[in-house]
N, C-alpha and C. Protein backbone atom coordinates (compact mmCIF):
# COMPACT_ATOMS: atom_id res chain seq x y z
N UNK A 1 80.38 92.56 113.22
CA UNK A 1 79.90 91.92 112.02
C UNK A 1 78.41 92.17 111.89
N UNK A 2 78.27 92.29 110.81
CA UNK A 2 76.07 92.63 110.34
C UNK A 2 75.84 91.19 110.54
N UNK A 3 74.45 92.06 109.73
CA UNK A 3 73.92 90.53 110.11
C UNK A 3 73.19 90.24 108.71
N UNK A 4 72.57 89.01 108.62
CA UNK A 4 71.97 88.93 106.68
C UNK A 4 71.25 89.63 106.58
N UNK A 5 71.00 89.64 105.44
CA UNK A 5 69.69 90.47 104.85
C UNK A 5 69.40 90.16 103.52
N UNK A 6 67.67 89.90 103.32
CA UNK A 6 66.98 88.84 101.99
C UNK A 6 66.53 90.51 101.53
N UNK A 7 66.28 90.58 100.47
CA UNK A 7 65.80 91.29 99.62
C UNK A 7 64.90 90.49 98.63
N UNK A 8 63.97 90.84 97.97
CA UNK A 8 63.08 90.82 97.52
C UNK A 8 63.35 91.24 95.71
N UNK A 9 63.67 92.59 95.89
CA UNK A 9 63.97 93.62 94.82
C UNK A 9 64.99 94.01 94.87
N UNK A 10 65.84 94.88 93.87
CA UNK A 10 67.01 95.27 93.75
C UNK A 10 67.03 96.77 94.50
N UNK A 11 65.60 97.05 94.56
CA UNK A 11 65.14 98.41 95.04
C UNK A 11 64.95 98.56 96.48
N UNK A 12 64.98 97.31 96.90
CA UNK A 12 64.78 97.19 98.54
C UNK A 12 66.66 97.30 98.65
N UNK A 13 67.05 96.37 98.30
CA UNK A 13 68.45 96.14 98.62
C UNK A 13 69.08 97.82 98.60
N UNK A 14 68.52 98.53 97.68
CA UNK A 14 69.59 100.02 97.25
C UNK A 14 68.90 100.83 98.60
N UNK A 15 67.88 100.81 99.09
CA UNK A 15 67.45 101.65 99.87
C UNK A 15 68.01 101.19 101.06
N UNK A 16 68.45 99.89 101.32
CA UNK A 16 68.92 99.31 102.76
C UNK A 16 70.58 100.08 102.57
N UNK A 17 71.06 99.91 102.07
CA UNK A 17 72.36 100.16 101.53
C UNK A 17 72.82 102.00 102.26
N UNK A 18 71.76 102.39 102.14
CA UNK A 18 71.77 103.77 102.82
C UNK A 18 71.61 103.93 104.37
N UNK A 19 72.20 104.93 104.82
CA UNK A 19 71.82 105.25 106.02
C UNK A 19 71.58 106.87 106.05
N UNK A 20 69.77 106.79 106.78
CA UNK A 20 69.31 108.32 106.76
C UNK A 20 69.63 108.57 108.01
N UNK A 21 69.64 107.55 108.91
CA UNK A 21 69.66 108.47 110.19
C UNK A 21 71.20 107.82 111.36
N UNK A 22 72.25 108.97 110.62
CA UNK A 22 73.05 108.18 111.37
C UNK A 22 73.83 108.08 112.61
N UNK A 23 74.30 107.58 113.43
CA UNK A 23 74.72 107.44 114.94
C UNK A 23 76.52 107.93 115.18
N UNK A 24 76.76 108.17 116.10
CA UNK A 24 78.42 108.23 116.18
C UNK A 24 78.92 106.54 115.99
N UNK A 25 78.07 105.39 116.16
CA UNK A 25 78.46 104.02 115.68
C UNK A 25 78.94 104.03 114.10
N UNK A 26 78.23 104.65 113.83
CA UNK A 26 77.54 104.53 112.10
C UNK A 26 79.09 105.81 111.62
N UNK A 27 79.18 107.02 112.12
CA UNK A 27 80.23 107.66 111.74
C UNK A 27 81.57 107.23 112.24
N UNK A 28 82.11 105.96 112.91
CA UNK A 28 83.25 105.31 113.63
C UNK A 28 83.62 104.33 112.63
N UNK A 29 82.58 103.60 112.44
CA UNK A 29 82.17 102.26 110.98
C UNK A 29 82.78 103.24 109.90
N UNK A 30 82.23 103.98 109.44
CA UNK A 30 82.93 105.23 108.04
C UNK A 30 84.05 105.32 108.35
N UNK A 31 84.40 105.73 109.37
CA UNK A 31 86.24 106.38 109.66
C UNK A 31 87.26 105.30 109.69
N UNK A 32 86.62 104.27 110.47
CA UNK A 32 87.52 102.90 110.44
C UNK A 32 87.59 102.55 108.65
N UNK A 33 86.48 102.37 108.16
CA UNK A 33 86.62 101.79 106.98
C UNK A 33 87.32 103.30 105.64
N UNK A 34 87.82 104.08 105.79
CA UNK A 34 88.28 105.39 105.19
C UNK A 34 90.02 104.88 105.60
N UNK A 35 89.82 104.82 106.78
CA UNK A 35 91.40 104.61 107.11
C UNK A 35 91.58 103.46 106.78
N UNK A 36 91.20 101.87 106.86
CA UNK A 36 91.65 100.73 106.30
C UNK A 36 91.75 101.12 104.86
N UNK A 37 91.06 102.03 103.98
CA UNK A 37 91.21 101.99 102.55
C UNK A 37 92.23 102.68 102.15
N UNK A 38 93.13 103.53 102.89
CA UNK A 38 93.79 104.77 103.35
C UNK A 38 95.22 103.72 103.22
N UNK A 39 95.02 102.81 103.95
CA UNK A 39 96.18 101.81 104.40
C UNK A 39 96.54 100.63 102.90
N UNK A 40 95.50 100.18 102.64
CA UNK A 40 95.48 99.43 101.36
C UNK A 40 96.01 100.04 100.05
N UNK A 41 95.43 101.19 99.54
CA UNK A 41 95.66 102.09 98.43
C UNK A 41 96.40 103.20 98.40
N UNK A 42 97.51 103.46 99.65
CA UNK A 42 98.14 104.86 99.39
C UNK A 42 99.30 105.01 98.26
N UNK A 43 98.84 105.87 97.61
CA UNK A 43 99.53 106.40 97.03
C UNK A 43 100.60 107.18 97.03
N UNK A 44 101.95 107.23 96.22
CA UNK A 44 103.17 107.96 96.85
C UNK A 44 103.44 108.62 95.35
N UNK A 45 102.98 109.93 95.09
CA UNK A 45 103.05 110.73 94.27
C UNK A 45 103.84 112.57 94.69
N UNK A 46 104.64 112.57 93.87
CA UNK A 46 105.33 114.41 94.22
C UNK A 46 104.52 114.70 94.38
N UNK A 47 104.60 115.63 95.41
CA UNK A 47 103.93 116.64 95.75
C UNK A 47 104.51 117.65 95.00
N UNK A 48 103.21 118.80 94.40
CA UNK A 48 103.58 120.05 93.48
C UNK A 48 102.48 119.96 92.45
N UNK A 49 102.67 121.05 91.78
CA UNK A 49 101.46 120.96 90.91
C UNK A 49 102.99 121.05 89.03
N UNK A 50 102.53 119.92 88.20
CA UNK A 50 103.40 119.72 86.95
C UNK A 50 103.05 119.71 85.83
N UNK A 51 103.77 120.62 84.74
CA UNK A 51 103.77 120.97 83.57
C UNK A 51 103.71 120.05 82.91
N UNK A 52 103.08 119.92 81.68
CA UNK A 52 103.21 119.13 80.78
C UNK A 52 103.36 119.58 79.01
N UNK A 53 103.59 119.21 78.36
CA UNK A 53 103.54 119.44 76.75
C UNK A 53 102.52 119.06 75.99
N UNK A 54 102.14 117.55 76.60
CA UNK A 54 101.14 117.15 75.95
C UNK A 54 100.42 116.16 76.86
N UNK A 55 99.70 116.09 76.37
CA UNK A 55 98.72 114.68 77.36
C UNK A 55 99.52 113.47 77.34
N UNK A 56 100.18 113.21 75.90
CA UNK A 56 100.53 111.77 76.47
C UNK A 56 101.62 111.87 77.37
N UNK A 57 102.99 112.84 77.47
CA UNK A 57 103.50 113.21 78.08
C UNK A 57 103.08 113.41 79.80
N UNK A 58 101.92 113.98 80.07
CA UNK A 58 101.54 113.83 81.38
C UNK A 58 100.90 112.10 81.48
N UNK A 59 100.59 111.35 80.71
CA UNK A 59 99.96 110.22 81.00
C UNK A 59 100.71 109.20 81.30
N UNK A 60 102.17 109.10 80.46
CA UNK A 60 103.65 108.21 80.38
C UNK A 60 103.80 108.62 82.59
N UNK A 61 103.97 109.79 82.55
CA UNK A 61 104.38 110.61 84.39
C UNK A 61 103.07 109.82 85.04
N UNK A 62 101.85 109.64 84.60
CA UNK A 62 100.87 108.84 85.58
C UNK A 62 101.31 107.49 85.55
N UNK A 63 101.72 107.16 84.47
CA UNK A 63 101.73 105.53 84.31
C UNK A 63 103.19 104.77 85.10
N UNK A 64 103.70 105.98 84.96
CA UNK A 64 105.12 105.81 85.58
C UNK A 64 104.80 105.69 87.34
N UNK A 65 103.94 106.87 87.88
CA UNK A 65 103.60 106.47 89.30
C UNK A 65 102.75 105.39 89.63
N UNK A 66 101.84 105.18 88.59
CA UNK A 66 101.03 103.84 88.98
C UNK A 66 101.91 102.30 89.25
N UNK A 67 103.56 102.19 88.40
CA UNK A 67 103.58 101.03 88.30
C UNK A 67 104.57 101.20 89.31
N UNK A 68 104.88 102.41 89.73
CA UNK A 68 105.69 102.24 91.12
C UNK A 68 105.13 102.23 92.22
N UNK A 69 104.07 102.76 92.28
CA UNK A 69 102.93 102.20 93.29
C UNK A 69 103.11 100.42 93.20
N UNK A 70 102.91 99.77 92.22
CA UNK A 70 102.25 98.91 92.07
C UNK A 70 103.24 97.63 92.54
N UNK A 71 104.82 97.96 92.14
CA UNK A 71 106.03 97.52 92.03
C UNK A 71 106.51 97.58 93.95
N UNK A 72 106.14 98.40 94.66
CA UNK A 72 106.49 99.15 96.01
C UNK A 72 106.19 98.02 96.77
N UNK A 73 105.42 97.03 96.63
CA UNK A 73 105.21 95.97 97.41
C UNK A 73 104.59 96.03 99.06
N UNK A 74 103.88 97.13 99.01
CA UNK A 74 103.21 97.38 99.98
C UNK A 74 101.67 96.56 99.89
């Protein structure tokens, strides 16, 4: 767990927010938090690359995987 941090400015806060110089701690923290997001949000879409006619036609095929994503109860 961090620890607090007061800011002053919105400009202090954006520069803390970064890391210039970073550690194998600092790249473990990234990978853990890539894979928890990995775990939360996967997506289950065909694999292939698909034709369409028209945009709304490809958009109905997105909307269709989003709500089975959404429906999947994961």
């Amino acid at each position: 767990m961090g620890k607090i941090q007061r800011f002053k400015t919105f400009e202090e806060a954006d520069k803390a927010a970064w890391c210039f110089d970073p550690d194998a701690t600092y790249w473990q923290r990234v990978a853990e938090l890539w894979k928890f997001a990995d775990h939360l949000l996967r997506r289950r879409c065909p694999k292939g690359v698909f034709r369409y006619h028209t945009i709304e036609e490809a958009n109905k095929e997105a909307e269709h995987w989003i709500v089975s994503n959404a429906s999947s109860g994961y």
